[in-house]
PDB file of N, CA and C in Angstrom:
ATOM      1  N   UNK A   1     -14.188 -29.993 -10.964  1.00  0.00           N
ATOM      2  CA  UNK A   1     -13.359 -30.045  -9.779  1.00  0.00           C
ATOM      3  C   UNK A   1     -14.067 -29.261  -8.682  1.00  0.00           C
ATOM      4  N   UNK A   2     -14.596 -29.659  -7.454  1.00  0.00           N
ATOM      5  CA  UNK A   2     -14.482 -29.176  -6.082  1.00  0.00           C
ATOM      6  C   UNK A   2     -13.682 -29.451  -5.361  1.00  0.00           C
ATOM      7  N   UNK A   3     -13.399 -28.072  -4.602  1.00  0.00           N
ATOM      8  CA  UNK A   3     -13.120 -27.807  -3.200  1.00  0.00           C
ATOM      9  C   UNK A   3     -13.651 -27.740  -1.940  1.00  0.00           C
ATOM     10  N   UNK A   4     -13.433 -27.964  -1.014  1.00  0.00           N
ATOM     11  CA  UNK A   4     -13.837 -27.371   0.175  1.00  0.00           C
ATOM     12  C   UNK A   4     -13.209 -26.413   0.958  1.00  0.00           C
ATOM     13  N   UNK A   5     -13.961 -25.005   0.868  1.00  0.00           N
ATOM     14  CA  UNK A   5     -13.031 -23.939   1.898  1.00  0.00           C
ATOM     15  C   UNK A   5     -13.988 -23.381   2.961  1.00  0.00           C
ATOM     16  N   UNK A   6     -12.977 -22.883   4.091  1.00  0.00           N
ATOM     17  CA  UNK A   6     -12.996 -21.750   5.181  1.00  0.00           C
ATOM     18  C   UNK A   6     -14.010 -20.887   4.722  1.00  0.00           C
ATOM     19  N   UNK A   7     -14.926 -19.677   5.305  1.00  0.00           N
ATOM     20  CA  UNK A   7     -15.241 -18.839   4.668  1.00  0.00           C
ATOM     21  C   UNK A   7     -14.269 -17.778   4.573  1.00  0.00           C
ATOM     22  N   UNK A   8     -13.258 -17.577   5.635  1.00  0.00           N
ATOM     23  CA  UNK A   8     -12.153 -17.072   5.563  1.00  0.00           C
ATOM     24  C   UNK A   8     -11.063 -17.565   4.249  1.00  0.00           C
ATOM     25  N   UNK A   9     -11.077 -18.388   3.873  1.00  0.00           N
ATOM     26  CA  UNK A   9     -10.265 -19.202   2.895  1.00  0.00           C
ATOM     27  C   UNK A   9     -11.115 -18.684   1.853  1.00  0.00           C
ATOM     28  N   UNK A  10     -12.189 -18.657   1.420  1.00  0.00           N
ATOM     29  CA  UNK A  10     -13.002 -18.074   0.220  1.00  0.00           C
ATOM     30  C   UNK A  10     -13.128 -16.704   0.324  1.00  0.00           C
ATOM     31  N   UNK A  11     -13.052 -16.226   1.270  1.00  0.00           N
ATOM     32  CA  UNK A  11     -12.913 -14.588   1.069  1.00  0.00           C
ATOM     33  C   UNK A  11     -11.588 -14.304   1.100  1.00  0.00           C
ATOM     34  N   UNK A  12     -10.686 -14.990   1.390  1.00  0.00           N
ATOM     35  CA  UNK A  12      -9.347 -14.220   0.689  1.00  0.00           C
ATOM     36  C   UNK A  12      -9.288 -14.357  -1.001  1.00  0.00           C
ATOM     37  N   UNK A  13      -9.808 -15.918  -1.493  1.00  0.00           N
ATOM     38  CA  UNK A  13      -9.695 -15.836  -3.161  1.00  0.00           C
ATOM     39  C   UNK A  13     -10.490 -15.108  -3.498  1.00  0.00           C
ATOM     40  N   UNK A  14     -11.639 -14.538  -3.010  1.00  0.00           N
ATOM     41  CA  UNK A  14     -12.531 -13.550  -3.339  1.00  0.00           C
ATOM     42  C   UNK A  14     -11.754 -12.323  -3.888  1.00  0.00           C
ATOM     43  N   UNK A  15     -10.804 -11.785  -2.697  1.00  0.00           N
ATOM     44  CA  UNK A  15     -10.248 -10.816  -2.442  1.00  0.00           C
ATOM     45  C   UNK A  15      -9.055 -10.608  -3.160  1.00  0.00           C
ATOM     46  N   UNK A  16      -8.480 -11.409  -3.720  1.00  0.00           N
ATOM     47  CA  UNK A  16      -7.522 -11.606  -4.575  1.00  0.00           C
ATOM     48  C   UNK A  16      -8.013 -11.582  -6.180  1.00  0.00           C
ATOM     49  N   UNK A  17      -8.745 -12.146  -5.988  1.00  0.00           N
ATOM     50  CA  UNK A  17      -9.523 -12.293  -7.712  1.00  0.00           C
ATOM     51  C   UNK A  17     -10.125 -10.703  -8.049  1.00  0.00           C
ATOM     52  N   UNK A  18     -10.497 -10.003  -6.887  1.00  0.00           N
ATOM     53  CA  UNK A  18     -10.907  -8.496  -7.797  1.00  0.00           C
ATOM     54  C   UNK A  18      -9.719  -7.913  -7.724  1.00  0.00           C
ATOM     55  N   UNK A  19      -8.861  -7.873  -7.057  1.00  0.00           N
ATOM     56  CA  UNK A  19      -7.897  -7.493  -7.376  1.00  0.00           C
ATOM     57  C   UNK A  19      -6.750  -7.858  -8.478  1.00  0.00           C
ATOM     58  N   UNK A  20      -7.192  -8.470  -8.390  1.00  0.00           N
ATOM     59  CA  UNK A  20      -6.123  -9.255 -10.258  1.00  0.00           C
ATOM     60  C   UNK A  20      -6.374  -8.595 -11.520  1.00  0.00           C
ATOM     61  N   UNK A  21      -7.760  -8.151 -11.987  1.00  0.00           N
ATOM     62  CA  UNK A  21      -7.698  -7.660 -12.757  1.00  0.00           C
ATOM     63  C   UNK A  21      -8.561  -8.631 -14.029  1.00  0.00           C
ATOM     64  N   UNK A  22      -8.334  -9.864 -13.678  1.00  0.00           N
ATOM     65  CA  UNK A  22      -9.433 -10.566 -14.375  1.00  0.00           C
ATOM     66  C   UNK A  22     -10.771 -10.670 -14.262  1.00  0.00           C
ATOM     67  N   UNK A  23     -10.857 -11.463 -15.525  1.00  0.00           N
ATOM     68  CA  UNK A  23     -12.336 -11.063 -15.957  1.00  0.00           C
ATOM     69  C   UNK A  23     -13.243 -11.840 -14.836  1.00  0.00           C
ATOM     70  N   UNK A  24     -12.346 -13.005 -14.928  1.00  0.00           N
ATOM     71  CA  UNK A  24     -13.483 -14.597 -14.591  1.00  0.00           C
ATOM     72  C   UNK A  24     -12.607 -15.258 -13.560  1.00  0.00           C
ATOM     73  N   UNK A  25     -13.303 -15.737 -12.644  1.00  0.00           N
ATOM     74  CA  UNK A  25     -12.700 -16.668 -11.032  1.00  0.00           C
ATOM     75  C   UNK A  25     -12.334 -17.376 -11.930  1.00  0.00           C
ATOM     76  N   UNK A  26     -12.753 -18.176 -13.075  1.00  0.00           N
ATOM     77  CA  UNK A  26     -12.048 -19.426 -13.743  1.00  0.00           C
ATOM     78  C   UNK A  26     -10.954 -19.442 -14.323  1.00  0.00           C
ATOM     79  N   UNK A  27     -10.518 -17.863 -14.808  1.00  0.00           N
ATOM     80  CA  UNK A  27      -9.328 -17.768 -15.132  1.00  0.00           C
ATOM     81  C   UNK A  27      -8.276 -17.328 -14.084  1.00  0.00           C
ATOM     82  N   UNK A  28      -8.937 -16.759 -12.851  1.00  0.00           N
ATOM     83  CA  UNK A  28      -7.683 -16.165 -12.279  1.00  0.00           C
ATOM     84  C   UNK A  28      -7.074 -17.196 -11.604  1.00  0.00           C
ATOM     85  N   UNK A  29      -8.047 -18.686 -10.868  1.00  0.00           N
ATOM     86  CA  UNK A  29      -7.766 -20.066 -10.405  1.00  0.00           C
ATOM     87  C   UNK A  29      -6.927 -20.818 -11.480  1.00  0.00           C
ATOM     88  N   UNK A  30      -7.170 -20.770 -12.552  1.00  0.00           N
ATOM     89  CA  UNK A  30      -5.810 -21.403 -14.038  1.00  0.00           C
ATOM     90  C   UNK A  30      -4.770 -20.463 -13.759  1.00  0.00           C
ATOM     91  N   UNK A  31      -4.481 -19.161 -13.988  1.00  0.00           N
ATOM     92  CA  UNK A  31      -3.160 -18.353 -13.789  1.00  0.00           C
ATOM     93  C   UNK A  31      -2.475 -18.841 -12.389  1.00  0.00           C
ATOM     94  N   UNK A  32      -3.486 -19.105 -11.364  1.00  0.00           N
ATOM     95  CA  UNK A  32      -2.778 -19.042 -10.010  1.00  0.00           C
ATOM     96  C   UNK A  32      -2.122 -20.553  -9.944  1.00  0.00           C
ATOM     97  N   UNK A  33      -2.834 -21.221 -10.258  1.00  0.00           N
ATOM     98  CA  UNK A  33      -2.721 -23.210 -10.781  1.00  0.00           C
ATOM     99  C   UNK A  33      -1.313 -23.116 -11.440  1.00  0.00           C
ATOM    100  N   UNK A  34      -1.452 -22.680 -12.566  1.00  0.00           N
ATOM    101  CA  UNK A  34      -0.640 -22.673 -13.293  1.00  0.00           C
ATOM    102  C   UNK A  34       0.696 -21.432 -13.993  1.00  0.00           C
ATOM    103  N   UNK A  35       0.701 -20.066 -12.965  1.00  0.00           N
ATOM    104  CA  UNK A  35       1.622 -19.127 -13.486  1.00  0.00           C
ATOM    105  C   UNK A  35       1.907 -18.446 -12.050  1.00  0.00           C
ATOM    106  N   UNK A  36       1.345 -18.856 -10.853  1.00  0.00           N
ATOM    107  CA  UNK A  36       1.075 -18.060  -9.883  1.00  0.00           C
ATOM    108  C   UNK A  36       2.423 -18.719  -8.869  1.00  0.00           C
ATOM    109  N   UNK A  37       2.304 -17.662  -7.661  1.00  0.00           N
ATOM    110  CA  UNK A  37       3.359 -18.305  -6.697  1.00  0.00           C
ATOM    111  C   UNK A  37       2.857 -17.722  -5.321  1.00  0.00           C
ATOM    112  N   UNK A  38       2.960 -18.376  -4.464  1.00  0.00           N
ATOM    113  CA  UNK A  38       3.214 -17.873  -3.051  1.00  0.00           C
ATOM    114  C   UNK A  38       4.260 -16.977  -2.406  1.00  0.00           C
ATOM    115  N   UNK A  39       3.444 -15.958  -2.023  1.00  0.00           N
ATOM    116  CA  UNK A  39       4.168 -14.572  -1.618  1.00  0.00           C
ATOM    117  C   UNK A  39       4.188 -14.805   0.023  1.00  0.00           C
ATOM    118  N   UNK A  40       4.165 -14.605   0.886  1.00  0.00           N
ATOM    119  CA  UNK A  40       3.772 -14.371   2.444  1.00  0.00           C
ATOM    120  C   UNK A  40       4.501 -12.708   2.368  1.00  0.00           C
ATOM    121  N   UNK A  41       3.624 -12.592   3.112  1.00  0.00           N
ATOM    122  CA  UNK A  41       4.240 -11.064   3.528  1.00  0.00           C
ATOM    123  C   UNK A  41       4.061 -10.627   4.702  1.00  0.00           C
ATOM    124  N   UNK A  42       4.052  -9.784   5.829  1.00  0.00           N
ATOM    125  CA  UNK A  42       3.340  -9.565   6.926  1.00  0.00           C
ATOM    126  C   UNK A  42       2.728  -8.038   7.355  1.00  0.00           C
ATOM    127  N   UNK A  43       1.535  -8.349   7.375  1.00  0.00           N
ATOM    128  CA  UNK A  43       0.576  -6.915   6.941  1.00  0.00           C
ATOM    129  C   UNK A  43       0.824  -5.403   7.964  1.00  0.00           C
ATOM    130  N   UNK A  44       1.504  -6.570   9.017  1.00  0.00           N
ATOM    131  CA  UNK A  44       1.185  -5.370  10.355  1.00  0.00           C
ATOM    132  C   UNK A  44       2.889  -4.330  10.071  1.00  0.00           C
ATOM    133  N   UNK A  45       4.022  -5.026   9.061  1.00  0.00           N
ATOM    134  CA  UNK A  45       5.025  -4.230   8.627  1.00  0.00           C
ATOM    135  C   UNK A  45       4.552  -3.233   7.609  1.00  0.00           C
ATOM    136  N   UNK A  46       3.521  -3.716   6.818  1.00  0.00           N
ATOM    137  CA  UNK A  46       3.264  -2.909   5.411  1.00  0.00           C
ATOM    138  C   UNK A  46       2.336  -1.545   6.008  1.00  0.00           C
ATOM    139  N   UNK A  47       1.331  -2.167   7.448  1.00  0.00           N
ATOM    140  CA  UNK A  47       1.309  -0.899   8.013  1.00  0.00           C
ATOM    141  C   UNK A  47       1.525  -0.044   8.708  1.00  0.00           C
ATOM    142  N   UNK A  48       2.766  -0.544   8.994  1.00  0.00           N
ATOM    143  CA  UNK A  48       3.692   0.363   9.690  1.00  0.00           C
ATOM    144  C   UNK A  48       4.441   0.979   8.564  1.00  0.00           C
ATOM    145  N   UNK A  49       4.921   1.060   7.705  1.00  0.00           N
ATOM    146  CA  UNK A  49       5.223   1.698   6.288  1.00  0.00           C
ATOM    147  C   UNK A  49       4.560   2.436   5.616  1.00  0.00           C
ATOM    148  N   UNK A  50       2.888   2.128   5.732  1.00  0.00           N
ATOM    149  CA  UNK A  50       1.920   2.676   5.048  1.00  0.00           C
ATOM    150  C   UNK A  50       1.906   4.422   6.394  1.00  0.00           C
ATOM    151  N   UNK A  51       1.974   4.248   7.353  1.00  0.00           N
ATOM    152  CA  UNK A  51       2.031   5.160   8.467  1.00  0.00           C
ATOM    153  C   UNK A  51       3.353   5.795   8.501  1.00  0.00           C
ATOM    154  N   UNK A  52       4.748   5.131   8.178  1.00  0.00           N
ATOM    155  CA  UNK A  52       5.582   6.368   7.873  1.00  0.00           C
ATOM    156  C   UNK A  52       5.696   6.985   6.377  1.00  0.00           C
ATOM    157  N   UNK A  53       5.164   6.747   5.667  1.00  0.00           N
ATOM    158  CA  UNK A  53       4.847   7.208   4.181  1.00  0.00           C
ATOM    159  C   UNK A  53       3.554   8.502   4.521  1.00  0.00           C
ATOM    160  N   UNK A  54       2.673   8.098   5.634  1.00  0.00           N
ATOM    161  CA  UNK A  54       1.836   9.533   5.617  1.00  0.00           C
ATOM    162  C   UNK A  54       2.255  10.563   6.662  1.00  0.00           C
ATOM    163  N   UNK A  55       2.690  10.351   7.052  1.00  0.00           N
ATOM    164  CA  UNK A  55       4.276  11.172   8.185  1.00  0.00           C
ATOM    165  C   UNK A  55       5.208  12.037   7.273  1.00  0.00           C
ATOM    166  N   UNK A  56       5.611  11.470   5.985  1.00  0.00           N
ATOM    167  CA  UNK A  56       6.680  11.891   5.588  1.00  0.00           C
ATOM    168  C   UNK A  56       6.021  12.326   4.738  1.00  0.00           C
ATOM    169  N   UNK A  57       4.870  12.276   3.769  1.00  0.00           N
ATOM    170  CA  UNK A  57       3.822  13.370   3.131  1.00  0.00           C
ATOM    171  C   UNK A  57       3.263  14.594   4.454  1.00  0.00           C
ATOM    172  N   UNK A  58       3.038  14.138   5.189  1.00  0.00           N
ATOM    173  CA  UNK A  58       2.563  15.348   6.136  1.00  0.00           C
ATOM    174  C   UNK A  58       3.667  16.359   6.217  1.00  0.00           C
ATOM    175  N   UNK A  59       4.856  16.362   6.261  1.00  0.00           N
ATOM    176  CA  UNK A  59       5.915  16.744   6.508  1.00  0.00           C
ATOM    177  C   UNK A  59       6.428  17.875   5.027  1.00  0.00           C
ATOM    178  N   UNK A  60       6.344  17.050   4.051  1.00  0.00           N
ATOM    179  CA  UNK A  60       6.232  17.665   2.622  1.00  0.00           C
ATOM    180  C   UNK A  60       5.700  18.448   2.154  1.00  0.00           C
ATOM    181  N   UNK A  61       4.103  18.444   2.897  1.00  0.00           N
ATOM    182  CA  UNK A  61       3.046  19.180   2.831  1.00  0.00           C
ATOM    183  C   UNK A  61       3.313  20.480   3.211  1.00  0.00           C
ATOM    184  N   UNK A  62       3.953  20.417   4.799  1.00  0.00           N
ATOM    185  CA  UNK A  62       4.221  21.498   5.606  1.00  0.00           C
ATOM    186  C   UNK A  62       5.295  22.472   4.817  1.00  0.00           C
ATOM    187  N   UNK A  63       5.680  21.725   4.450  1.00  0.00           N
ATOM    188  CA  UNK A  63       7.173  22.415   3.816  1.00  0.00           C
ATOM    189  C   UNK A  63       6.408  23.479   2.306  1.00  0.00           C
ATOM    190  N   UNK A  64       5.867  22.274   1.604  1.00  0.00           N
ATOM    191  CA  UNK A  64       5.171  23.045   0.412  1.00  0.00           C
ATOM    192  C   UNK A  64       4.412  24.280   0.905  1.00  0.00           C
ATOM    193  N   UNK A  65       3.988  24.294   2.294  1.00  0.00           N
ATOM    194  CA  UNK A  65       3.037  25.453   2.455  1.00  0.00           C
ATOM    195  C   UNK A  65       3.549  26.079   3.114  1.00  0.00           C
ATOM    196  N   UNK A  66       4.648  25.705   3.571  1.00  0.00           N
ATOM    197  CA  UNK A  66       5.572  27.446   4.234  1.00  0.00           C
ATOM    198  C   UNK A  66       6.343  27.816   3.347  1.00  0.00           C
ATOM    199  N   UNK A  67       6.745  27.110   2.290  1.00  0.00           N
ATOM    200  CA  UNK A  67       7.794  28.040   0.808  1.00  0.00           C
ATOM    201  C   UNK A  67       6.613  28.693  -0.415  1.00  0.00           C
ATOM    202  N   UNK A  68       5.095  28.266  -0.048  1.00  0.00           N
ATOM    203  CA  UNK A  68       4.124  29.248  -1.148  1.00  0.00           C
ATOM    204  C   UNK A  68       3.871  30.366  -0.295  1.00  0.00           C
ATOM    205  N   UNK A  69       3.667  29.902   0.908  1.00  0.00           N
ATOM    206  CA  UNK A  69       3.166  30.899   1.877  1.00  0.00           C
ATOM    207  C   UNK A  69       4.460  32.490   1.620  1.00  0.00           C
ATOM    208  N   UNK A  70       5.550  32.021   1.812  1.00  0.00           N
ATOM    209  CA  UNK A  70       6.606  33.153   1.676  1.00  0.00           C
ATOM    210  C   UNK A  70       7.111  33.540   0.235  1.00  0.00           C
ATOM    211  N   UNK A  71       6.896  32.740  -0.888  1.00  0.00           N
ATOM    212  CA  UNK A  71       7.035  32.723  -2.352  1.00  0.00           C
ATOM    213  C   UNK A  71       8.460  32.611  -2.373  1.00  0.00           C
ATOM    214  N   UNK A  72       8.790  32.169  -1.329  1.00  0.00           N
ATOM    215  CA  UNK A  72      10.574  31.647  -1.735  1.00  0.00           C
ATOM    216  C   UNK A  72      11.241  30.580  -0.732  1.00  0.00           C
ATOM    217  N   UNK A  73      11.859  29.986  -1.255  1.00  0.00           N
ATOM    218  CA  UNK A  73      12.504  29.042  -0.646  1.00  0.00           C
ATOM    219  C   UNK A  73      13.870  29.387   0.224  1.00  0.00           C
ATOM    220  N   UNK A  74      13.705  29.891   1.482  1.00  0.00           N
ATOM    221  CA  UNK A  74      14.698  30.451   2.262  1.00  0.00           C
ATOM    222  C   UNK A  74      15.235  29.101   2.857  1.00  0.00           C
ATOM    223  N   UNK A  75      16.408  29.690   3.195  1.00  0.00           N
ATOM    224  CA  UNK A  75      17.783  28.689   4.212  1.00  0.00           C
ATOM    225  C   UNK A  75      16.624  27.936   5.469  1.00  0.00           C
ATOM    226  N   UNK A  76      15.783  28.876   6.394  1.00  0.00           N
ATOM    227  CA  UNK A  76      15.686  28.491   7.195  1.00  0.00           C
ATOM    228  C   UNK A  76      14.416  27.468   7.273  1.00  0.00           C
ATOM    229  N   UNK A  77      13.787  27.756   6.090  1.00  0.00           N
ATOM    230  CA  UNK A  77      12.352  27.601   5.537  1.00  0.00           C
ATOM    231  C   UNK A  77      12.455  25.826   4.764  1.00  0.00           C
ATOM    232  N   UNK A  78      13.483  25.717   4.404  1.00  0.00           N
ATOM    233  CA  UNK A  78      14.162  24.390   3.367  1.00  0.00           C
ATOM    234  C   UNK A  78      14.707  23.177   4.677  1.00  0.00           C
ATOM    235  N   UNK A  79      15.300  24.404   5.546  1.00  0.00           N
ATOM    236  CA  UNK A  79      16.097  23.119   6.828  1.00  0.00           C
ATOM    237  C   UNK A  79      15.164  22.938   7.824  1.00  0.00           C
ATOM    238  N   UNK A  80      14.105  22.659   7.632  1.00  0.00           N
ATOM    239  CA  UNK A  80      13.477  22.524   9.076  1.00  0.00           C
ATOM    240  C   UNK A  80      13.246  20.926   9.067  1.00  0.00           C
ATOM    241  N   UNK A  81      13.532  20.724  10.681  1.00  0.00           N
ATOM    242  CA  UNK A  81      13.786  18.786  10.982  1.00  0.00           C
ATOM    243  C   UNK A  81      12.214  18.497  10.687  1.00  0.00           C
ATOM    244  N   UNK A  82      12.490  17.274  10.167  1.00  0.00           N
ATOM    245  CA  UNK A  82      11.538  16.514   9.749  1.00  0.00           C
ATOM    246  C   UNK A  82      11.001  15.614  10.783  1.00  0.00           C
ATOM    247  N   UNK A  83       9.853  15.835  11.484  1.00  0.00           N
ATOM    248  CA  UNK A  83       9.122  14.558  12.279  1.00  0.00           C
ATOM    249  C   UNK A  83       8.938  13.405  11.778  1.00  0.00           C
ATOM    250  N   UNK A  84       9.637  12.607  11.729  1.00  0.00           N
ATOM    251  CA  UNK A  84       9.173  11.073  11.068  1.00  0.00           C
ATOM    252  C   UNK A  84       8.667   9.921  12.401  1.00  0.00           C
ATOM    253  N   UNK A  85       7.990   9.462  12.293  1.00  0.00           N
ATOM    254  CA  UNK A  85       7.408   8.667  13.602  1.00  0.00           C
ATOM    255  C   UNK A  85       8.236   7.310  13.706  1.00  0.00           C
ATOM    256  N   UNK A  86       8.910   6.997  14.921  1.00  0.00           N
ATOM    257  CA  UNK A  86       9.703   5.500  14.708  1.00  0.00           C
ATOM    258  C   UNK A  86       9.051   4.323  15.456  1.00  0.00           C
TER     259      UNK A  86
END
């Protein structure tokens, strides 16, 4: 069996196939043929998520290092507002 693809169209199955975890393009094209499904997703939400997830670790961070810094977890030290980016 041939195809004809995009080079864009072959570098996404590229890009998908190391990421799968299989061994062989021949098997991950049978799983996808035959066990696979179409997802759509939209990348520019996942990185906007991926950017408030390191906001809200930055934030965690701060916190972890002003309650070692003082060796206790004070009232004022626990409530401080959280910057989250919207």
């Amino acid at each position: 069996m041939q195809i004809r693809l995009t080079e864009a169209e072959f570098e996404a199955i590229e890009r998908k196939f190391r990421n799968s975890g299989l061994k062989s393009r021949s098997e991950f094209i049978r799983a996808m043929i035959f066990e696979g499904y179409i997802v759509h997703f939209d990348e520019e939400k996942f990185d906007k998520i991926y950017k408030l997830i390191g906001c809200i670790s930055n934030n965690v961070n701060q916190i972890a290092v002003r309650v070692n810094s003082t060796n206790k977890a004070i009232k004022d030290v626990v409530n401080v507002p959280l910057n989250i980016a919207r």
